[in-house]
Protein backbone atom coordinates (compact mmCIF):
# COMPACT_ATOMS: atom_id res chain seq x y z
CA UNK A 1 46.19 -110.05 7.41
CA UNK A 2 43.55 -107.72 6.53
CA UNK A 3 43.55 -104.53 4.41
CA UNK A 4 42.82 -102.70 7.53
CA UNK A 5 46.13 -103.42 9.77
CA UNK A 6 47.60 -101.25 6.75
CA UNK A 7 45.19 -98.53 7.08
CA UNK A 8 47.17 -95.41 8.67
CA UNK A 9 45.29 -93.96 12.29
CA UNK A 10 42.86 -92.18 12.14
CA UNK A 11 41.08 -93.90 8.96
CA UNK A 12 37.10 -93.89 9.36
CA UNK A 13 34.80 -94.58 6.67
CA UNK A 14 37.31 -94.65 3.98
CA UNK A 15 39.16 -91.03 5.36
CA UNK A 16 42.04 -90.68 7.48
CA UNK A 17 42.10 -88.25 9.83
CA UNK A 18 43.12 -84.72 7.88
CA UNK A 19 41.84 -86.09 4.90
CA UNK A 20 39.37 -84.12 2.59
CA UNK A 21 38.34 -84.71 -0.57
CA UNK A 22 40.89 -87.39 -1.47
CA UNK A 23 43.97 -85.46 -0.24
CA UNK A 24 45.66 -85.26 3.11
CA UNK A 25 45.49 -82.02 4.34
CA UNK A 26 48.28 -81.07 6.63
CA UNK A 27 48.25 -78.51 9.84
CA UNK A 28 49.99 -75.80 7.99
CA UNK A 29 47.85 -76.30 5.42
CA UNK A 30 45.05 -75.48 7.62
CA UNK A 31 46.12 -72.73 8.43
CA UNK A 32 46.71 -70.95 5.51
CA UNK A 33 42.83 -71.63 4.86
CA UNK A 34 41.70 -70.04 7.48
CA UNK A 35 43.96 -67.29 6.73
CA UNK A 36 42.51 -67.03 2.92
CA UNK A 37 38.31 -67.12 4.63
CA UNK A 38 39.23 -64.40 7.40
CA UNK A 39 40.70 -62.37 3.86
CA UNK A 40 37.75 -62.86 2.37
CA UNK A 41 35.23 -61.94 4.70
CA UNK A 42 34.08 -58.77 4.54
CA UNK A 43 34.84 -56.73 7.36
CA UNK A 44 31.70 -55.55 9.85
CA UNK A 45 30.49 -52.29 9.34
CA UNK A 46 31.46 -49.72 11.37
CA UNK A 47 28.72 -47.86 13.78
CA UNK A 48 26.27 -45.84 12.03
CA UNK A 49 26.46 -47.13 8.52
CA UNK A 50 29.95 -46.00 7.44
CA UNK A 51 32.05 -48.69 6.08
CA UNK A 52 35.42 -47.54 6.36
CA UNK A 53 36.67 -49.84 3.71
CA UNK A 54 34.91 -48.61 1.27
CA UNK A 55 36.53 -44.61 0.03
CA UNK A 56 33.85 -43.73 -2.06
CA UNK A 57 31.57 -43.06 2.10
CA UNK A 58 34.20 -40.71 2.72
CA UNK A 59 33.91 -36.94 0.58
CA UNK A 60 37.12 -35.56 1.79
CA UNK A 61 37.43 -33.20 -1.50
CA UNK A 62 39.48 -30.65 -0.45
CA UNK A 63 37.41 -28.27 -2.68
CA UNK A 64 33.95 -28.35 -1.05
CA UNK A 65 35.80 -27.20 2.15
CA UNK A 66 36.03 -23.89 2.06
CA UNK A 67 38.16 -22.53 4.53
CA UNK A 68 35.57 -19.67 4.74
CA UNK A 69 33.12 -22.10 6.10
CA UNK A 70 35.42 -23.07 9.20
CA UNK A 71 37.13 -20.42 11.63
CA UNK A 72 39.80 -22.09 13.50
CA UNK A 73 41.28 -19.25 15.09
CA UNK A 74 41.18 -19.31 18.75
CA UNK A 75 39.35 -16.59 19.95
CA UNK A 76 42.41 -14.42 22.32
CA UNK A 77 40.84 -13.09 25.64
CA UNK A 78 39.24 -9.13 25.28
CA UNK A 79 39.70 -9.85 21.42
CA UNK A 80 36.50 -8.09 19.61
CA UNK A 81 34.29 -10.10 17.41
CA UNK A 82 35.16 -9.80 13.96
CA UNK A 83 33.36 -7.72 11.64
CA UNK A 84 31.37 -8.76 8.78
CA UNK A 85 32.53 -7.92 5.30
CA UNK A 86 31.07 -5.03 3.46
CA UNK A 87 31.15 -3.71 0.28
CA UNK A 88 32.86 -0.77 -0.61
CA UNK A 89 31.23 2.48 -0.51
CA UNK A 90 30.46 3.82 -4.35
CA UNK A 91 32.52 6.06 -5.72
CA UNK A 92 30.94 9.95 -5.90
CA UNK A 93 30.98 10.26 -9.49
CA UNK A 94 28.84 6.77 -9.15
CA UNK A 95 26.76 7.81 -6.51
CA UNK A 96 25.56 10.82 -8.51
CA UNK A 97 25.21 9.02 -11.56
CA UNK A 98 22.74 6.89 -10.07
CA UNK A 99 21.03 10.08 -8.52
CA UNK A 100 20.75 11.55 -11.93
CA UNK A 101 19.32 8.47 -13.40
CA UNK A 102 16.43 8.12 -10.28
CA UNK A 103 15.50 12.42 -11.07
CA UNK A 104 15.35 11.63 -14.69
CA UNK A 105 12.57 8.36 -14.11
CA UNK A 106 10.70 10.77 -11.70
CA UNK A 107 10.88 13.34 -14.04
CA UNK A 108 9.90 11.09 -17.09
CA UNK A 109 7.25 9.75 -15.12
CA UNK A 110 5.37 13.28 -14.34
CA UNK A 111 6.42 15.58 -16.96
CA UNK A 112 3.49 14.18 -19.22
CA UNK A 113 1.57 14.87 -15.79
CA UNK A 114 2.75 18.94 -15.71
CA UNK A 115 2.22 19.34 -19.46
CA UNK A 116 -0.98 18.10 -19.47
CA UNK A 117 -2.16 20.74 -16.82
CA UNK A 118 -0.11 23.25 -18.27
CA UNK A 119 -1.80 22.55 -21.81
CA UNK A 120 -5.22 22.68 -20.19
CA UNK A 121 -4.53 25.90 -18.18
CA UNK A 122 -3.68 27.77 -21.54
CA UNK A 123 -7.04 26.76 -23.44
CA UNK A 124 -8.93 27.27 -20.17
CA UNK A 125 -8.32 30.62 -20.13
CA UNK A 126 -8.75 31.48 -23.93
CA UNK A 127 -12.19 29.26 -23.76
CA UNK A 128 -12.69 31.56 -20.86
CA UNK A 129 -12.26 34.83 -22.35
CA UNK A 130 -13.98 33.65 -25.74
CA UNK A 131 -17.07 32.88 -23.95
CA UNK A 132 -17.06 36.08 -21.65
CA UNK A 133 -16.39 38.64 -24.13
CA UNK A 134 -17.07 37.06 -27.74
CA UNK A 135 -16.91 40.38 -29.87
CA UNK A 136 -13.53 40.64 -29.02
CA UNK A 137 -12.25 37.53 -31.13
CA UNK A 138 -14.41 37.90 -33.47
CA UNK A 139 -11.71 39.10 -36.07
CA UNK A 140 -9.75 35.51 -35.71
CA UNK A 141 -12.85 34.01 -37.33
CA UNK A 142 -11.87 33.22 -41.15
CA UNK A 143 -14.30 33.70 -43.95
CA UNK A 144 -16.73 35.00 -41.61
CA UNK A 145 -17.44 38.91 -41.12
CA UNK A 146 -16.27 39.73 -37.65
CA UNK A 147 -19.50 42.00 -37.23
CA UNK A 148 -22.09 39.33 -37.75
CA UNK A 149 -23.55 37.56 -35.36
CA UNK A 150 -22.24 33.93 -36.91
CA UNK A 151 -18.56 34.80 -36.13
CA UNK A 152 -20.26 35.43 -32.34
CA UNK A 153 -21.59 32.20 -32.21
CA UNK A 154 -18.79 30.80 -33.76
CA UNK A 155 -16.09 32.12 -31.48
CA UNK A 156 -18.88 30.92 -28.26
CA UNK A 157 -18.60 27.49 -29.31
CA UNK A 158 -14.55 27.50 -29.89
CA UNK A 159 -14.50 28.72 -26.39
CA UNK A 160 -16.59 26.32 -24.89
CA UNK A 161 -14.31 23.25 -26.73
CA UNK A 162 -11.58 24.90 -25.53
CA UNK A 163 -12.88 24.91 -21.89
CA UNK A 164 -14.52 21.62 -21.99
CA UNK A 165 -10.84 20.55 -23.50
CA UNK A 166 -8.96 21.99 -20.45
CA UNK A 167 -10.88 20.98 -17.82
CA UNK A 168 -10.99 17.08 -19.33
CA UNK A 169 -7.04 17.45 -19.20
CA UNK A 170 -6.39 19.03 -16.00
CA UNK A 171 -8.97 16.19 -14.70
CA UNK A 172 -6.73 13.21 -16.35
CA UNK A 173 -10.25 12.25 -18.49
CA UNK A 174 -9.43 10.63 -21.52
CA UNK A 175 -6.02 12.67 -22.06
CA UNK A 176 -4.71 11.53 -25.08
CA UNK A 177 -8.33 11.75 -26.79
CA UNK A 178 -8.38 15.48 -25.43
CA UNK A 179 -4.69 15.96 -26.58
CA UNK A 180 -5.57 14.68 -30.14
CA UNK A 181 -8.88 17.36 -30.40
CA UNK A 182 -6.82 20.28 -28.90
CA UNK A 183 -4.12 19.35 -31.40
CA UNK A 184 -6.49 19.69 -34.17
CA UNK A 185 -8.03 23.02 -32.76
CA UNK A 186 -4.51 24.37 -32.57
CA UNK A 187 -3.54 23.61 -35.83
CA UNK A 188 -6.89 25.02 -37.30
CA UNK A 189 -5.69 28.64 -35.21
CA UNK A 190 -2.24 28.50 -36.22
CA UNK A 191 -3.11 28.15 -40.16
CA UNK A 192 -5.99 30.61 -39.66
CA UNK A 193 -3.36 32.95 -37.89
CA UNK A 194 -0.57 32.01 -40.73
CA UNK A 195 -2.82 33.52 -43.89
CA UNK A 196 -1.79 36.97 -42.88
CA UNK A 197 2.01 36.15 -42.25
CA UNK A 198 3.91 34.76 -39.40
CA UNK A 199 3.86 36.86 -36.11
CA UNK A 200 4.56 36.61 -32.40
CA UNK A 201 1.11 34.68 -31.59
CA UNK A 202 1.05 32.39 -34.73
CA UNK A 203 4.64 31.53 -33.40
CA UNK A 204 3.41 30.94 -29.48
CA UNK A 205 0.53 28.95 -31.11
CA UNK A 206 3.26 26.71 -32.61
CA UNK A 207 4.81 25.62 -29.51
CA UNK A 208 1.58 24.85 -28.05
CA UNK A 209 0.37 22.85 -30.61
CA UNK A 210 3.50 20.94 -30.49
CA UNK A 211 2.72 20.21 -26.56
CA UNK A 212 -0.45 19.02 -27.48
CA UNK A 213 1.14 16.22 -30.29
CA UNK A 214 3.33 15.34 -27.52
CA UNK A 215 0.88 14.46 -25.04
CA UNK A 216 -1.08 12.50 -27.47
CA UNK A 217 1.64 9.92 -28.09
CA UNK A 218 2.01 9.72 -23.80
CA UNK A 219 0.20 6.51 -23.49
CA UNK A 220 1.26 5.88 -19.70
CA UNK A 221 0.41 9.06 -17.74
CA UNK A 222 0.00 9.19 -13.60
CA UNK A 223 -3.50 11.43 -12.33
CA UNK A 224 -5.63 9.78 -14.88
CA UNK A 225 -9.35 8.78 -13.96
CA UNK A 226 -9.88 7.84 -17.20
CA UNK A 227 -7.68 6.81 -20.07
């Protein structure tokens, strides 16, 4: 008898039938191998690119949603909208305190402005009365003798720097540069004025000089055409 009447059924080409790879492979066994593939296949995306087995698709942080960002109240029948949220008025002693502080920019910003004109008004009219009646300031002259004709010409041309002064600061042309020269002039008065002892003018002359230092330090000033 030959080797093959001992062969079990189902032997081809050297296998039985559930044979693989030298074992028998039963049913059952199988089975549980096509359990393990299914396991390990990954599953098919869902529609539109999200793979619901993989978390990390899903951004459910409960922090990034604001509850702010979602109204889920139902709206009741004859219910108004809701109003938006406003701030809080300001308090009065606020509100004033920032009225204050807008008054003193304005007034920071055009008080150089007012003294400037002011300043120029003053020497327009002594550069004004100097040049119409010169005899009559002839005795602020120093060293000079009021009754010559020198101290004439001398007070004519102080009046017409003062004029020329004022009207080149009322006009906003090169203020500071006036400021500086009618700072100069008005010390030059109030030391002339000073030899013979302090008095009410010396005094006025004083504060007016100290307008004019004042203005030359204003480097920013508004109604200039030239600075």
């Amino acid at each position: 008898m030959s080797d093959e009447s001992h062969r079990p059924a189902g032997w081809a080409g050297g296998r039985g039938r559930g044979w693989a790879g030298g074992r028998l492979r039963s049913p059952l066994g199988r089975r549980e191998e096509q359990v393990i593939t299914q396991a390990a296949t990954p599953a098919d995306p869902a529609p539109g690119g999200l793979d619901l087995a993989a978390p990390a698709d899903l951004d459910l942080a409960p922090a990034e949603l604001a509850p702010a960002d979602f109204d889920l109240a139902p709206a009741r029948p004859g219910t108004p909208p809701a109003r938006p949220h406003t701030a809080p008025a300001p308090a009065p002693a606020t509100r004033w305190r920032g009225q204050a502080e807008r008054a003193g920019d304005l007034v920071a910003e055009w008080a150089p402005v007012a003294g400037r004109v002011l300043l120029g008004l003053v020497l327009a009219w002594f550069g004004y009365h100097e040049l119409t009646s010169p005899g009559q300031w002839t005795g602020y002259v120093p060293v000079i003798n009021e009754a010559s004709q020198l101290a004439i010409v001398a007070v004519l041309v102080h009046g017409w720097v003062l004029f020329m002064l004022a009207v080149a600061l009322i006009a906003g042309i090169a203020p500071r540069i006036s400021a500086a020269i009618a700072s100069v002039l008005l010390l030059e008065i109030v030391i002339s004025l000073s030899v013979s002892g302090l008095s009410d003018t010396s005094m006025r002359d004083v504060g007016v000089l100290g307008l004019a230092v004042v203005l030359t330090g204003c480097r920013n000033q508004r109604l200039v055409l030239r600075n």
